[in-house]
Protein backbone atom coordinates (compact mmCIF):
# COMPACT_ATOMS: atom_id res chain seq x y z
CA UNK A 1 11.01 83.50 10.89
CA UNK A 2 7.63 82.50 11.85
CA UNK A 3 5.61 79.33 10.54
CA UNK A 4 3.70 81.11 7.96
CA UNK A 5 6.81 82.51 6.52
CA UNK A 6 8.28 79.00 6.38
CA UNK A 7 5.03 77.50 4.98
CA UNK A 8 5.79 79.58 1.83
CA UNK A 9 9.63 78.58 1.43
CA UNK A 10 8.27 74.96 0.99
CA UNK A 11 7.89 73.25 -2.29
CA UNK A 12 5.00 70.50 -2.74
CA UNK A 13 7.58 67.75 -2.67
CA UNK A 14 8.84 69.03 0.36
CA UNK A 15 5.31 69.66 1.73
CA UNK A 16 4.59 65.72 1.28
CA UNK A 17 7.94 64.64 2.94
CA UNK A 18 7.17 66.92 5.79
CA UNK A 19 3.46 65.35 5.80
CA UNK A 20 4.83 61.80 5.63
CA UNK A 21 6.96 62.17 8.58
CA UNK A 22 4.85 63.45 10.85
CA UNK A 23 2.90 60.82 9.67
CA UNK A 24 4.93 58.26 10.40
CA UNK A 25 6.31 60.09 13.39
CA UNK A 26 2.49 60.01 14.71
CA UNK A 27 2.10 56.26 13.69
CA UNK A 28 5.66 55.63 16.05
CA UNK A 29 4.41 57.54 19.07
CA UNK A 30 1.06 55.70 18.71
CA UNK A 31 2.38 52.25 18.72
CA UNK A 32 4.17 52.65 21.43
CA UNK A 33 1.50 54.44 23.54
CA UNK A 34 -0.44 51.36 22.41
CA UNK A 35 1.67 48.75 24.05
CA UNK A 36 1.36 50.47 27.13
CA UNK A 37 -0.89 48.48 29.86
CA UNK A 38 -3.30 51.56 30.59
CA UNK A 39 -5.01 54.33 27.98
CA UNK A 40 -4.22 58.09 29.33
CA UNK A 41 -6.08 61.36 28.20
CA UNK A 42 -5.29 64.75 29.00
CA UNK A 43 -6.37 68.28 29.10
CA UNK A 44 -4.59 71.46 30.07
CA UNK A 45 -5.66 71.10 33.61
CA UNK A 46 -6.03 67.16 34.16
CA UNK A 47 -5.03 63.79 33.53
CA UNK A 48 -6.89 60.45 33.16
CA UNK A 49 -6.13 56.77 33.25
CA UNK A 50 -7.73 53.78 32.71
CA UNK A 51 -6.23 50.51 32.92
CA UNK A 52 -7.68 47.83 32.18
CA UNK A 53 -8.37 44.60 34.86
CA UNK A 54 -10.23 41.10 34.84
CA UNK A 55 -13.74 41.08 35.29
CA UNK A 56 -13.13 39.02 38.78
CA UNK A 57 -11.16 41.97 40.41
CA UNK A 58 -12.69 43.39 43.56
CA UNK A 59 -11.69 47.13 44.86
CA UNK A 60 -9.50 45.26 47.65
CA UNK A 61 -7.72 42.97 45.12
CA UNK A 62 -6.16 46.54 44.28
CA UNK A 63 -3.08 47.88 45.48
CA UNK A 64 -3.26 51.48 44.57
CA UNK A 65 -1.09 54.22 45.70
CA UNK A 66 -1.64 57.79 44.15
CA UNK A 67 1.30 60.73 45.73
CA UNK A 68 1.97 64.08 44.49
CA UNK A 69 4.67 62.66 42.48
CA UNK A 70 4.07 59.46 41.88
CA UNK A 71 1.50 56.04 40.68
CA UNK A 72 1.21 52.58 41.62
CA UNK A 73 -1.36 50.44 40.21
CA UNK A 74 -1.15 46.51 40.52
CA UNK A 75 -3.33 43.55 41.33
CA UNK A 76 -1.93 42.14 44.74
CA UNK A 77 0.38 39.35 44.21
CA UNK A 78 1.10 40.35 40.38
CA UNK A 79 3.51 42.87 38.50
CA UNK A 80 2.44 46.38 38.50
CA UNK A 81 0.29 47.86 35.78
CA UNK A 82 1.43 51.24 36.21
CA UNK A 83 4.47 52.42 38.51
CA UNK A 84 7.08 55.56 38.51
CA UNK A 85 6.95 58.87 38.96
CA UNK A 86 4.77 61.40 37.29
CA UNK A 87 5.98 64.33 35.19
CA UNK A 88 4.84 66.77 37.18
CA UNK A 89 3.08 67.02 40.78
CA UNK A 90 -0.82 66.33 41.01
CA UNK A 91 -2.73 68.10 43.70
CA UNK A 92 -3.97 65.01 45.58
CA UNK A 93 -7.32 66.44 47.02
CA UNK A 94 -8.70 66.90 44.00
CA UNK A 95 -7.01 63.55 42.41
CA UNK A 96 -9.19 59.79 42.78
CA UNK A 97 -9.70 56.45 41.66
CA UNK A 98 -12.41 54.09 40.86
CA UNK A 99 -13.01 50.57 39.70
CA UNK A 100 -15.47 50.73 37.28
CA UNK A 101 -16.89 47.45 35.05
CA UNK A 102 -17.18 48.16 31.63
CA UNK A 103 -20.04 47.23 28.75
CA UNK A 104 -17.19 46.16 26.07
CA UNK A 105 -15.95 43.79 26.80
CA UNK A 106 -16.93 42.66 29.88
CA UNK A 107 -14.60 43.49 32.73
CA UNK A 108 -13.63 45.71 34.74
CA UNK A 109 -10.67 49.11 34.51
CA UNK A 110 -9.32 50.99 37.17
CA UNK A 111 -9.77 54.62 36.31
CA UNK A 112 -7.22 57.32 37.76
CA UNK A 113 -8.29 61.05 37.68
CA UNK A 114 -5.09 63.31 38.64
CA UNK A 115 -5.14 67.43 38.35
CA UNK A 116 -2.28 68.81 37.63
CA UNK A 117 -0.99 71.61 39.92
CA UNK A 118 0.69 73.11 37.20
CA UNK A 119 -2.97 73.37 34.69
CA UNK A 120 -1.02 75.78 31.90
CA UNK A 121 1.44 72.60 30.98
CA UNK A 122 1.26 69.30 29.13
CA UNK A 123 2.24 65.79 29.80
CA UNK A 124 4.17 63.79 27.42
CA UNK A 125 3.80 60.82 29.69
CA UNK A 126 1.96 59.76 32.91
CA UNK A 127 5.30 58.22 34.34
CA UNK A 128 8.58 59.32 33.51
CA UNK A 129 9.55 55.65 32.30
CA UNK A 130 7.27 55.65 29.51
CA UNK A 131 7.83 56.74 25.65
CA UNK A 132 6.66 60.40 25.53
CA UNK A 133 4.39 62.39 23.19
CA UNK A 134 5.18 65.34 21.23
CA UNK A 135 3.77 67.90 23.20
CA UNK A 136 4.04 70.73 21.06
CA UNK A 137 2.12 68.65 18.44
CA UNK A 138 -0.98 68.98 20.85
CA UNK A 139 -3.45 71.09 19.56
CA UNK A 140 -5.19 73.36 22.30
CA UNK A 141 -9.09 72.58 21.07
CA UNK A 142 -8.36 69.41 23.27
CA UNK A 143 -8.61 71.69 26.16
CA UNK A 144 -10.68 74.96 24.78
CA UNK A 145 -10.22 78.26 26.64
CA UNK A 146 -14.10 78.69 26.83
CA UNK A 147 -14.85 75.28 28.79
CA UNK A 148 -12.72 77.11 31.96
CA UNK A 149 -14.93 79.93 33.97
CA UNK A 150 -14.24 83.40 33.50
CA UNK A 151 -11.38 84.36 36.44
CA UNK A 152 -9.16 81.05 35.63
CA UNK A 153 -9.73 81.66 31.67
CA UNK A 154 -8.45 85.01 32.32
CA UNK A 155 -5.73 84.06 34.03
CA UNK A 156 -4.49 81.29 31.74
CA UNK A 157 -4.47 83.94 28.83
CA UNK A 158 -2.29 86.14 31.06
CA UNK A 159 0.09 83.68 31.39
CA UNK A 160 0.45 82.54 27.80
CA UNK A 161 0.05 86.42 26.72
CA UNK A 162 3.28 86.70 29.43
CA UNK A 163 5.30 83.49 28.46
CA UNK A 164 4.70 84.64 24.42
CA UNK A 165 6.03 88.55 25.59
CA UNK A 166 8.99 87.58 27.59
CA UNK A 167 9.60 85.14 24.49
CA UNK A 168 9.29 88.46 22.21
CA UNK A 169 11.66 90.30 25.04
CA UNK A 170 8.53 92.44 25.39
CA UNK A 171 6.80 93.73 28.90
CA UNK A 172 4.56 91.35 30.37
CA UNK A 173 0.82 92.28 30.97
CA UNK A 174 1.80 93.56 34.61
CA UNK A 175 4.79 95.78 33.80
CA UNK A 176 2.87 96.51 30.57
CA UNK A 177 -0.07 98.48 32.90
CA UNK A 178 1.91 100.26 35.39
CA UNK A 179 4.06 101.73 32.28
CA UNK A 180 0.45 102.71 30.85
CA UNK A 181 -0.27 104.06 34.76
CA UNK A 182 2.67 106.02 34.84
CA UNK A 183 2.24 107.29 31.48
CA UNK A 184 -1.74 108.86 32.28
CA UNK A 185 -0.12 109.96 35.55
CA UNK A 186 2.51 112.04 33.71
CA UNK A 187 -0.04 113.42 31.32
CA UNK A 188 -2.27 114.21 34.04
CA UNK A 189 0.60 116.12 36.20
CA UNK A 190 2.88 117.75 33.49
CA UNK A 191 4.25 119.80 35.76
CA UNK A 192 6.61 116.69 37.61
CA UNK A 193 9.65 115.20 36.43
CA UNK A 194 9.63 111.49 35.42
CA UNK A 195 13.37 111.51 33.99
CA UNK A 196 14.56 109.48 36.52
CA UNK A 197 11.57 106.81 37.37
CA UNK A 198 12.19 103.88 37.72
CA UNK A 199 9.87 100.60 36.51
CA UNK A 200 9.92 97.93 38.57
């Protein structure tokens, strides 16, 4: 049944109650993002972090290490900000961090900018210690298709066209176009027998 269908089924009442607890369910999930010592961000392809220091902090008070899989942010001598392992590798050439002061209020935040090697998939938290998000309650105009370039755009709608097929139990794009190839070939050459081809 898909959502529309099950849109339909719903009474008002039941509408509400549904609207109320994802409400409150969003209200939950907030709150406890909001005790969390940094602010994170997200698109499709990246993540960002900013966490906030005193104004007093120079870049070598910072001890900040930044692997594939994992984050460590702390002042030297003090309790880490930020420390565990990330959700998912980052490609760390293309990953950095800054100490930036900031307008409001004074100080000063360490800002973290990680790509994700894996840019078709969302985070429900930067370190596996921390409450997660409701990924599937992200909604995709946080990271519109249009913003990438052409080839990677293309190539992101492959895969979700592919991930929503195999879903389905349909072919995928690729086995999808040689059955179309094979099909024009044995139009164009009647006189061969495809009985026994196999796809693959």
């Amino acid at each position: 049944m898909s959502a529309p269908d099950q849109e339909r089924d719903l009474t008002p009442a039941e509408l509400a109650t549904r609207d109320r607890e994802e409400k409150e369910r969003k209200a939950t999930e907030d709150a406890a993002q909001a005790q969390l010592p940094y602010k994170w961000t997200q698109t499709i392809s990246d993540v960002d972090v900013t966490i906030p220091v005193p104004g007093t902090i120079k870049g070598r008070d910072l001890n900040v290490v930044l692997t594939k899989t994992k984050i460590r942010v702390a002042v030297k001598g003090q309790e880490a900000l930020i420390d565990g392992d990330l959700p998912h590798p980052i490609k760390l050439d293309e990953s950095s961090w800054t100490l930036e002061t900031t307008s409001h209020p004074p100080g000063k935040e360490v800002s973290i900018h990680m790509d994700k090697v894996n840019q078709v998939e969302w985070w429900a938290h930067v370190v596996t210690t921390a409450p997660k998000i409701d990924v599937s309650k992200i909604q995709p105009e946080n990271s519109k298709l249009s913003d990438l370039d052409g080839e990677t755009r293309a190539m992101v709608e492959k895969m979700m066209y592919d991930q929503r097929q195999k879903e389905a139990g349909g072919p995928t794009s690729d086995e999808q176009k040689k059955m179309d190839i094979l099909k024009k070939f044995q139009k164009d050459h009647p006189e061969m027998d495809f009985s026994n081809a196999k796809m693959g």
